[in-house]
C-alpha atoms as a PDB file:
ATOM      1  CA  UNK A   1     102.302 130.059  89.970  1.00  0.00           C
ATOM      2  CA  UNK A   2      99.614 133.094  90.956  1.00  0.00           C
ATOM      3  CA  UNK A   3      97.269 131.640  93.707  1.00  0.00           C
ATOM      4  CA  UNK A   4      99.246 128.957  94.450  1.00  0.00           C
ATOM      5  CA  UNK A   5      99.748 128.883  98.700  1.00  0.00           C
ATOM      6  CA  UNK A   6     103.362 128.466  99.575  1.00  0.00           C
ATOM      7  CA  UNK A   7     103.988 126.001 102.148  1.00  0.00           C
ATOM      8  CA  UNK A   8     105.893 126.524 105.307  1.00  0.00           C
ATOM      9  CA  UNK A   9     107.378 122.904 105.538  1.00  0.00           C
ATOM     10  CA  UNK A  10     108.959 121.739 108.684  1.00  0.00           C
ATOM     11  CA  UNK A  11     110.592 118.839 106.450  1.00  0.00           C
ATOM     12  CA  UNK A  12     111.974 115.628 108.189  1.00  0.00           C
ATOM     13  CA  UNK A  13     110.151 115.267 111.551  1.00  0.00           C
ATOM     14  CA  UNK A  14     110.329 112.339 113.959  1.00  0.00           C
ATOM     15  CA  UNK A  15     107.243 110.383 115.407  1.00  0.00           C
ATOM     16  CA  UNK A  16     107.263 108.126 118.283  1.00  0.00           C
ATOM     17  CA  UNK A  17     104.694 104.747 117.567  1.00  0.00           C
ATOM     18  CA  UNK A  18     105.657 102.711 120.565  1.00  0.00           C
ATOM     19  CA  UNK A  19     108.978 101.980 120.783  1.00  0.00           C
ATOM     20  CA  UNK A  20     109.525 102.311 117.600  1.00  0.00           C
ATOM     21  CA  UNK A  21     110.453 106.101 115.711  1.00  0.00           C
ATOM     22  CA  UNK A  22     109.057 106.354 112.352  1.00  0.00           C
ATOM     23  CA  UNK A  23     110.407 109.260 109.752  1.00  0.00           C
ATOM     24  CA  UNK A  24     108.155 111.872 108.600  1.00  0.00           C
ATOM     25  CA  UNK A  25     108.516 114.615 106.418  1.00  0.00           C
ATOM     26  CA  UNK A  26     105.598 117.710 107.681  1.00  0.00           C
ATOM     27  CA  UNK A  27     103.746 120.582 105.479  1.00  0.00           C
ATOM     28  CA  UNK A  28     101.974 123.116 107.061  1.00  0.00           C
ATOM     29  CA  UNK A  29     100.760 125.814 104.727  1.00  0.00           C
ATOM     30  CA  UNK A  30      99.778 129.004 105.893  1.00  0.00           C
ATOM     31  CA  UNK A  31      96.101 129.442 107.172  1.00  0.00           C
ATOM     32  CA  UNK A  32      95.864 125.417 106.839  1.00  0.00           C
ATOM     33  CA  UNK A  33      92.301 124.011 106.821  1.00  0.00           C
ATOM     34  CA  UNK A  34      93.050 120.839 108.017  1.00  0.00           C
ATOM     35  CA  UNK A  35      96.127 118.114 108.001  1.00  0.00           C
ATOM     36  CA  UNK A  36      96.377 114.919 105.761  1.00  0.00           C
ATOM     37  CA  UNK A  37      98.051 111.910 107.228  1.00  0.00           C
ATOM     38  CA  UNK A  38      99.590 109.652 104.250  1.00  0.00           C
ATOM     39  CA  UNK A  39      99.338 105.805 104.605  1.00  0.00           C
ATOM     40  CA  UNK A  40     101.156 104.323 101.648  1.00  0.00           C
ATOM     41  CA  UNK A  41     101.044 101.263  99.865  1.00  0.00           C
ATOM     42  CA  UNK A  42     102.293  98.138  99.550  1.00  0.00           C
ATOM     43  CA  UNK A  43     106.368  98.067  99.853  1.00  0.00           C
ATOM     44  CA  UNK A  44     106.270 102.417  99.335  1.00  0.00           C
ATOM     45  CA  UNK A  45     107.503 105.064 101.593  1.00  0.00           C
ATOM     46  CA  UNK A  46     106.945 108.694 102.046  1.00  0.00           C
ATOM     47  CA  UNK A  47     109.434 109.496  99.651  1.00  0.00           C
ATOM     48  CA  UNK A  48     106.491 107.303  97.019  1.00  0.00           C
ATOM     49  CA  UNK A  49     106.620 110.183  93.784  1.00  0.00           C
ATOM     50  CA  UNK A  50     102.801 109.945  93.370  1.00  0.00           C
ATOM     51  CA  UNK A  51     102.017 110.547  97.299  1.00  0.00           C
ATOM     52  CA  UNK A  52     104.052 113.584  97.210  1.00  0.00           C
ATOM     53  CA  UNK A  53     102.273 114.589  94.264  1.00  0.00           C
ATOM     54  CA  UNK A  54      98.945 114.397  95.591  1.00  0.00           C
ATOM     55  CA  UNK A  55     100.293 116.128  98.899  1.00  0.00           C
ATOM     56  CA  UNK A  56     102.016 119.117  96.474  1.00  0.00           C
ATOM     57  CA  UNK A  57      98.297 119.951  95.131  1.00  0.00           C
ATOM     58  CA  UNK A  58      96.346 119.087  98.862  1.00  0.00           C
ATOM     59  CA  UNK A  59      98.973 122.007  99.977  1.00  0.00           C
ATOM     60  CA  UNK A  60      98.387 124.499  97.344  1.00  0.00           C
ATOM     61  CA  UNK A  61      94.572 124.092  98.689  1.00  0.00           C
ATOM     62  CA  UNK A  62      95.793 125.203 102.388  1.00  0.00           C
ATOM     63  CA  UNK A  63      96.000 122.017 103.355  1.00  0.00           C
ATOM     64  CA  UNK A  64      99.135 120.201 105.685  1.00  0.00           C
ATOM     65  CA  UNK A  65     100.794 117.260 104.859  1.00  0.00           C
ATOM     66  CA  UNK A  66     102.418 114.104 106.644  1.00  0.00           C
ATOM     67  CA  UNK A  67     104.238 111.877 104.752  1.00  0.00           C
ATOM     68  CA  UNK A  68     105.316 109.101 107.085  1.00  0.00           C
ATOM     69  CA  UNK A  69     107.195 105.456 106.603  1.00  0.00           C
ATOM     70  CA  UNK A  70     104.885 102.955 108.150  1.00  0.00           C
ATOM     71  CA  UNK A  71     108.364 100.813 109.142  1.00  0.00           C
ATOM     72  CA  UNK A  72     111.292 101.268 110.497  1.00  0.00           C
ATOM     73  CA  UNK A  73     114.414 100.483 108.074  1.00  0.00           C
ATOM     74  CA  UNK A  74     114.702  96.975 109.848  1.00  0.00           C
ATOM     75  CA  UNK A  75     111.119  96.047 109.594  1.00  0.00           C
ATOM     76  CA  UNK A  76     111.488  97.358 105.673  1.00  0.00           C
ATOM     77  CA  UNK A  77     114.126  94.751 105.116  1.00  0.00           C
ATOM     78  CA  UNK A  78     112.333  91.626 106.545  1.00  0.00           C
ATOM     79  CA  UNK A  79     109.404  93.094 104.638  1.00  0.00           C
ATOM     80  CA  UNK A  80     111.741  93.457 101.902  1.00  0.00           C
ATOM     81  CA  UNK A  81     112.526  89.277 101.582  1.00  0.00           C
ATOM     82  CA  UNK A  82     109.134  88.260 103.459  1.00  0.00           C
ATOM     83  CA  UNK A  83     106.358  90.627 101.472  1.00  0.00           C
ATOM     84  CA  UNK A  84     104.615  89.882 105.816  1.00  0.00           C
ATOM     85  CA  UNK A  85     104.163  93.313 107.244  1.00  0.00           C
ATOM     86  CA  UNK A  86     102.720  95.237 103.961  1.00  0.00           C
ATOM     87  CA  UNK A  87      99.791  92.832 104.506  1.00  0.00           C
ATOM     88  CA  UNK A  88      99.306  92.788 108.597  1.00  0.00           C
ATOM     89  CA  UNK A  89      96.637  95.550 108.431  1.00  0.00           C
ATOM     90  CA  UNK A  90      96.276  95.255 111.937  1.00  0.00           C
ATOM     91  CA  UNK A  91      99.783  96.279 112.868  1.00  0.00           C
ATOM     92  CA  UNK A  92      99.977  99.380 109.790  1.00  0.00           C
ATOM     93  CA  UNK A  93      96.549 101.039 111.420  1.00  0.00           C
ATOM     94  CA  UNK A  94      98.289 101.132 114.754  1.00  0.00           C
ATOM     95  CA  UNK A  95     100.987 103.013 113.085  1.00  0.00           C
ATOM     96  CA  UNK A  96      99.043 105.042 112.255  1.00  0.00           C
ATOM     97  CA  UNK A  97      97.172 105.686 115.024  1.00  0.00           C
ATOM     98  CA  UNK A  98     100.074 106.107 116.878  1.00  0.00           C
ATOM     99  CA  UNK A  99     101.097 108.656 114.383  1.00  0.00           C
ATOM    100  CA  UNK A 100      97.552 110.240 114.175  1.00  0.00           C
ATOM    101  CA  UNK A 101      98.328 110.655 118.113  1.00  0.00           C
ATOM    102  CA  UNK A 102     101.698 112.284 117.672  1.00  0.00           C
ATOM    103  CA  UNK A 103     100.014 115.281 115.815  1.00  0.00           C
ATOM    104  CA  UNK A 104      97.880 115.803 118.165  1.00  0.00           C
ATOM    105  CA  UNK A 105     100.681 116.410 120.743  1.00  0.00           C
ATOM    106  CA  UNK A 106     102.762 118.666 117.777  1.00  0.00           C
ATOM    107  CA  UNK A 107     103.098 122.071 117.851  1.00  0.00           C
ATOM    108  CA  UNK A 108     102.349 122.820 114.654  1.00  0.00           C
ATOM    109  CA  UNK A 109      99.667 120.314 114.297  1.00  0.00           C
ATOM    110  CA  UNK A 110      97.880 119.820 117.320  1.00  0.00           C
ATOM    111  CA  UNK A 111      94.948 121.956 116.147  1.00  0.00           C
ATOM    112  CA  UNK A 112      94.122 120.806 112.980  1.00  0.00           C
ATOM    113  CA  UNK A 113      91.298 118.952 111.565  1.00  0.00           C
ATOM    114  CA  UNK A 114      92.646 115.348 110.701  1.00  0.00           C
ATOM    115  CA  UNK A 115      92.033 113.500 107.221  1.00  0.00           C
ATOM    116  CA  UNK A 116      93.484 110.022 105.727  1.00  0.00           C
ATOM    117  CA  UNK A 117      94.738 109.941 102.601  1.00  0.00           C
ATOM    118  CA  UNK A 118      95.647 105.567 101.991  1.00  0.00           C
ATOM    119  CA  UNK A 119      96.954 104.278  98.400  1.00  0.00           C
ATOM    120  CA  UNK A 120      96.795 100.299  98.352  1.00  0.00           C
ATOM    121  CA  UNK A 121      97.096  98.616 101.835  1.00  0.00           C
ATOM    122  CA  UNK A 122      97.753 101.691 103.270  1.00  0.00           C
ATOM    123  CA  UNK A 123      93.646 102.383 102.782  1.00  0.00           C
ATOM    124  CA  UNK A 124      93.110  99.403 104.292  1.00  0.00           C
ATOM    125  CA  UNK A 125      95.059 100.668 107.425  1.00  0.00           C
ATOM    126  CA  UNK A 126      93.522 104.393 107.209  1.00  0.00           C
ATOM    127  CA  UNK A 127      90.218 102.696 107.364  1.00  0.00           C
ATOM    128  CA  UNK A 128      90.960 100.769 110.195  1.00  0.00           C
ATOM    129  CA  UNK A 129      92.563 103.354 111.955  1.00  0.00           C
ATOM    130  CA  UNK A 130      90.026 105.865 111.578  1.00  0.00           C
ATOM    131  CA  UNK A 131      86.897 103.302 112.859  1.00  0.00           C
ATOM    132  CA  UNK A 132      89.774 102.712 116.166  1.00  0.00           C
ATOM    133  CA  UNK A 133      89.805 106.796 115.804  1.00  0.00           C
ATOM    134  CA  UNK A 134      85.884 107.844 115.474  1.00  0.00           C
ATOM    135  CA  UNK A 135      86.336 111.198 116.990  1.00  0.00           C
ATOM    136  CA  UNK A 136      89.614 112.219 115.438  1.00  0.00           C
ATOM    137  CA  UNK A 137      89.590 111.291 111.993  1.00  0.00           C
ATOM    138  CA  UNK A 138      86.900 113.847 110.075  1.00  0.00           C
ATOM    139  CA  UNK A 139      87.915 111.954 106.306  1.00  0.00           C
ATOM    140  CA  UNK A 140      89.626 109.593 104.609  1.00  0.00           C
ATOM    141  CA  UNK A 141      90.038 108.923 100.785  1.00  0.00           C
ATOM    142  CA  UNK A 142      91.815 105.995  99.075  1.00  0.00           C
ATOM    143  CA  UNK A 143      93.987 105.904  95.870  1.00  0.00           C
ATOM    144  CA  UNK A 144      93.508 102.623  94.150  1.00  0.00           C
ATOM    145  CA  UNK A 145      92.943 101.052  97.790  1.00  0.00           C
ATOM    146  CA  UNK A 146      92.418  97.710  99.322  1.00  0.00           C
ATOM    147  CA  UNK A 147      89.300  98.734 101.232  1.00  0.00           C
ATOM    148  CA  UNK A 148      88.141  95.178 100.977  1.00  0.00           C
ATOM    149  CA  UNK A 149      91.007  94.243 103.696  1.00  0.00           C
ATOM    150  CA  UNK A 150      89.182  96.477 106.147  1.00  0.00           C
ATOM    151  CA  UNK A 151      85.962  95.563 105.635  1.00  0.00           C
ATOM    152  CA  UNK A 152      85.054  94.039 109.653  1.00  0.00           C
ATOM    153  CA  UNK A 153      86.297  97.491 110.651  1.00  0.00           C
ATOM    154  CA  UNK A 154      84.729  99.761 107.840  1.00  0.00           C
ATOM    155  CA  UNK A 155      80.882  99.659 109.765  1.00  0.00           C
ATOM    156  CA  UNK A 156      82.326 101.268 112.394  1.00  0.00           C
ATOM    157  CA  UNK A 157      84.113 104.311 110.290  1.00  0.00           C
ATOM    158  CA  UNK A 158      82.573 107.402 110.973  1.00  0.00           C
ATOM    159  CA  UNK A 159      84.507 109.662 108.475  1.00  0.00           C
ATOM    160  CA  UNK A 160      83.307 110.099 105.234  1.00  0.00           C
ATOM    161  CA  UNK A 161      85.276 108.210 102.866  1.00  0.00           C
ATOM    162  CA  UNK A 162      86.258 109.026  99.114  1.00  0.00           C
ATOM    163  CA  UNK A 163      87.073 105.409  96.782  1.00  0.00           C
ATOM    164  CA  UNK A 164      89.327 106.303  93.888  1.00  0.00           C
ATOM    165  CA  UNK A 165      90.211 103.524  91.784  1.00  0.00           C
ATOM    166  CA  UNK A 166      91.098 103.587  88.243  1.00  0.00           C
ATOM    167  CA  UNK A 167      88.972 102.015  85.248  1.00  0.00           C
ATOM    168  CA  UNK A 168      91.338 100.037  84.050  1.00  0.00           C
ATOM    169  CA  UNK A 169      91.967  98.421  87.136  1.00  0.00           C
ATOM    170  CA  UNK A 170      88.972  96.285  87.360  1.00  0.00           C
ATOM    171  CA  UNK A 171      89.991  93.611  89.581  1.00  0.00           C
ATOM    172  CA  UNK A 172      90.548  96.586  92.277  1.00  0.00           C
ATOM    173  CA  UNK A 173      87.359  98.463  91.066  1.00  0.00           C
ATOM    174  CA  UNK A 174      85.254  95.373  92.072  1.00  0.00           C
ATOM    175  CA  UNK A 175      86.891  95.152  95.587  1.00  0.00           C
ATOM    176  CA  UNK A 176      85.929  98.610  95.909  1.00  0.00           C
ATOM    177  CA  UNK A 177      82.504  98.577  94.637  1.00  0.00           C
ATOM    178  CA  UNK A 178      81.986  95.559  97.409  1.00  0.00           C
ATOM    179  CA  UNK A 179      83.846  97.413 100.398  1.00  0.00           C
ATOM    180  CA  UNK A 180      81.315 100.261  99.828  1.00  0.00           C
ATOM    181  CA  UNK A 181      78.308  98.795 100.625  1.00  0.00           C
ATOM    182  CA  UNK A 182      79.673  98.325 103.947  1.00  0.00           C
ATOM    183  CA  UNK A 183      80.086 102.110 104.622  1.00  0.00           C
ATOM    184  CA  UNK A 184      77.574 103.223 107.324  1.00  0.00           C
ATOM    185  CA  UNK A 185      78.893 107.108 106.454  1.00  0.00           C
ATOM    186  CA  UNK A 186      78.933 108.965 103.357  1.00  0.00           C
ATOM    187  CA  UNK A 187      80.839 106.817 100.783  1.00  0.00           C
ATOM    188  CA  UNK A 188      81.759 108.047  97.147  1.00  0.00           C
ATOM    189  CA  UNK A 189      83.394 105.776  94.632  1.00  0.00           C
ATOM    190  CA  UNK A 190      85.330 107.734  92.089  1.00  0.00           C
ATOM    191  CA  UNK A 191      86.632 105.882  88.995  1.00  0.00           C
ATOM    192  CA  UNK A 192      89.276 108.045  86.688  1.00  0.00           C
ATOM    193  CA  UNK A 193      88.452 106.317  83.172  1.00  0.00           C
ATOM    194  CA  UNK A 194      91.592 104.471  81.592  1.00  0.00           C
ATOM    195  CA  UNK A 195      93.376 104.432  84.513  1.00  0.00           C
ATOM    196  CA  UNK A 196      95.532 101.693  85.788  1.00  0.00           C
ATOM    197  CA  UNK A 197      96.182 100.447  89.442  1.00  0.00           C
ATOM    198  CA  UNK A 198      99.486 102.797  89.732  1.00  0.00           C
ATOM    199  CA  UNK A 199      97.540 105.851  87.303  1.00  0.00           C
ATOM    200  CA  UNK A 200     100.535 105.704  85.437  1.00  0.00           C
ATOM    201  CA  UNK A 201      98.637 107.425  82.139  1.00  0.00           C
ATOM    202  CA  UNK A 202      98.622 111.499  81.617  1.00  0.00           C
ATOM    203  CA  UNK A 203      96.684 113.552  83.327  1.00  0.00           C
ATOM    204  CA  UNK A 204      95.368 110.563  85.456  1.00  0.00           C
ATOM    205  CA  UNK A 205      97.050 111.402  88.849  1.00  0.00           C
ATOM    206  CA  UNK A 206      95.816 114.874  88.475  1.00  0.00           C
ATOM    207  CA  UNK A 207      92.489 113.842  88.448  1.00  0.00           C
ATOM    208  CA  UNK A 208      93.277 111.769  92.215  1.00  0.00           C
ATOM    209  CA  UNK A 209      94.937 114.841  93.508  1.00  0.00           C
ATOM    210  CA  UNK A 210      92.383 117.236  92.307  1.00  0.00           C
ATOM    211  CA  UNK A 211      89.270 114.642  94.099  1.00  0.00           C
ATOM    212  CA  UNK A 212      91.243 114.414  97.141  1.00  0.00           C
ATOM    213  CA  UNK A 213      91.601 117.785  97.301  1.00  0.00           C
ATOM    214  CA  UNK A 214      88.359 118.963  96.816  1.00  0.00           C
ATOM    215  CA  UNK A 215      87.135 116.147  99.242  1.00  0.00           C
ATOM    216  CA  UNK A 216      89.317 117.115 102.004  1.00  0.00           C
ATOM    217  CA  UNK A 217      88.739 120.969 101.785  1.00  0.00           C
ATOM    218  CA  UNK A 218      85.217 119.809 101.840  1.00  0.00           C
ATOM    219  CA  UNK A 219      85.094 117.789 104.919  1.00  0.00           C
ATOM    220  CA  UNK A 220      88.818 119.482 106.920  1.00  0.00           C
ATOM    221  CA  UNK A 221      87.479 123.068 106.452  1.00  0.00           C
ATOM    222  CA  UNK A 222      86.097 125.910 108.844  1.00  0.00           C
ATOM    223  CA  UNK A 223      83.065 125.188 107.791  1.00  0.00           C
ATOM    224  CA  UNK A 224      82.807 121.555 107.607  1.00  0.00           C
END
């Protein structure tokens, strides 16, 4: 596709989060503008279809990717019969700041601007996170997120933060709409009309990628 940034991709990298080492797969696009760390939802992965489509588009706009797993494959399977860690918020935001922390030490990352990019209770631990994180984390946006798990934490966010939630997912939408009046920061609430919780319908999830995209460029670039 003309225009379209081809991205140098590490692939499968390995992060240390305690004493724990969590899988990642890495995308650094020439020229990047800024990094996106992925928190994913609620019994997902990196290897989640619609996360790696919104981080195919964020690195066509010059912007890196890391797609992480929150657990290891032993916590996955208690998680797997239990449904327990999916819902500790507490313990998924220090994954991720203990992944947040491995880029800065990374080669190929340790320069970059960092953003957040959370999809269900994953927002909930990229909010967290980035209030534990004030000086680190320049943005975060949410894909049909559970921002109302967060909210003791989300006065103390600094980053601005982009809400997308679709209109068809109202029970979501209304946890949104309350978790943003708690924002001390810029706060946006996008809603993508007809969209369900997973924005399953056509031409939905390009409207997510597109937002995020724009958003991140906005707030990860040179001039930001």
């Amino acid at each position: 596709m003309k225009g379209v940034t081809t991205a140098r991709t590490e692939g499968e990298v390995r992060i240390q989060a305690g004493i724990v080492t969590l899988h990642g797969s890495l995308a650094v696009p020439e020229a990047s503008r800024g990094l996106v760390m992925f928190a994913h939802g609620s019994g997902s992965s990196r290897l989640s279809p619609r996360n790696r489509y919104v981080a195919q588009v964020l690195n066509e706009g010059r912007l890196a990717t890391l797609l992480f797993d929150l657990l290891t494959l032993d916590e996955e399977a208690v998680d797997t019969r239990t449904a327990h860690l999916r819902f500790d918020i507490a313990f998924l935001a220090g994954r991720v700041a203990d992944a947040t922390r491995w880029v800065h030490t990374h080669s190929e990352t340790r320069q970059l601007r960092i953003g957040y990019f959370g999809a269900s209770t994953g927002a909930a631990a990229a909010l967290v996170a980035a209030a534990e994180l004030p000086d680190i984390v320049q943005a975060v946006a949410s894909r049909g997120g559970r921002p109302d798990l967060a909210i003791p934490a989300i006065p103390d966010v600094k980053a601005p933060t982009l809400l997308i939630v679709g209109g068809a997912d109202r029970t979501v939408l209304e946890m949104n709409r309350k978790a943003l009046d708690h924002f001390r920061v810029e706060a946006t609430l996008e809603v993508v009309p007809g969209a369900s919780h997973l924005f399953e319908e056509p031409g939905t999830l390009e409207i997510v990628a597109r937002l995020a995209r724009d958003w991140f460029q906005r707030w990860l670039g040179p001039t930001a």
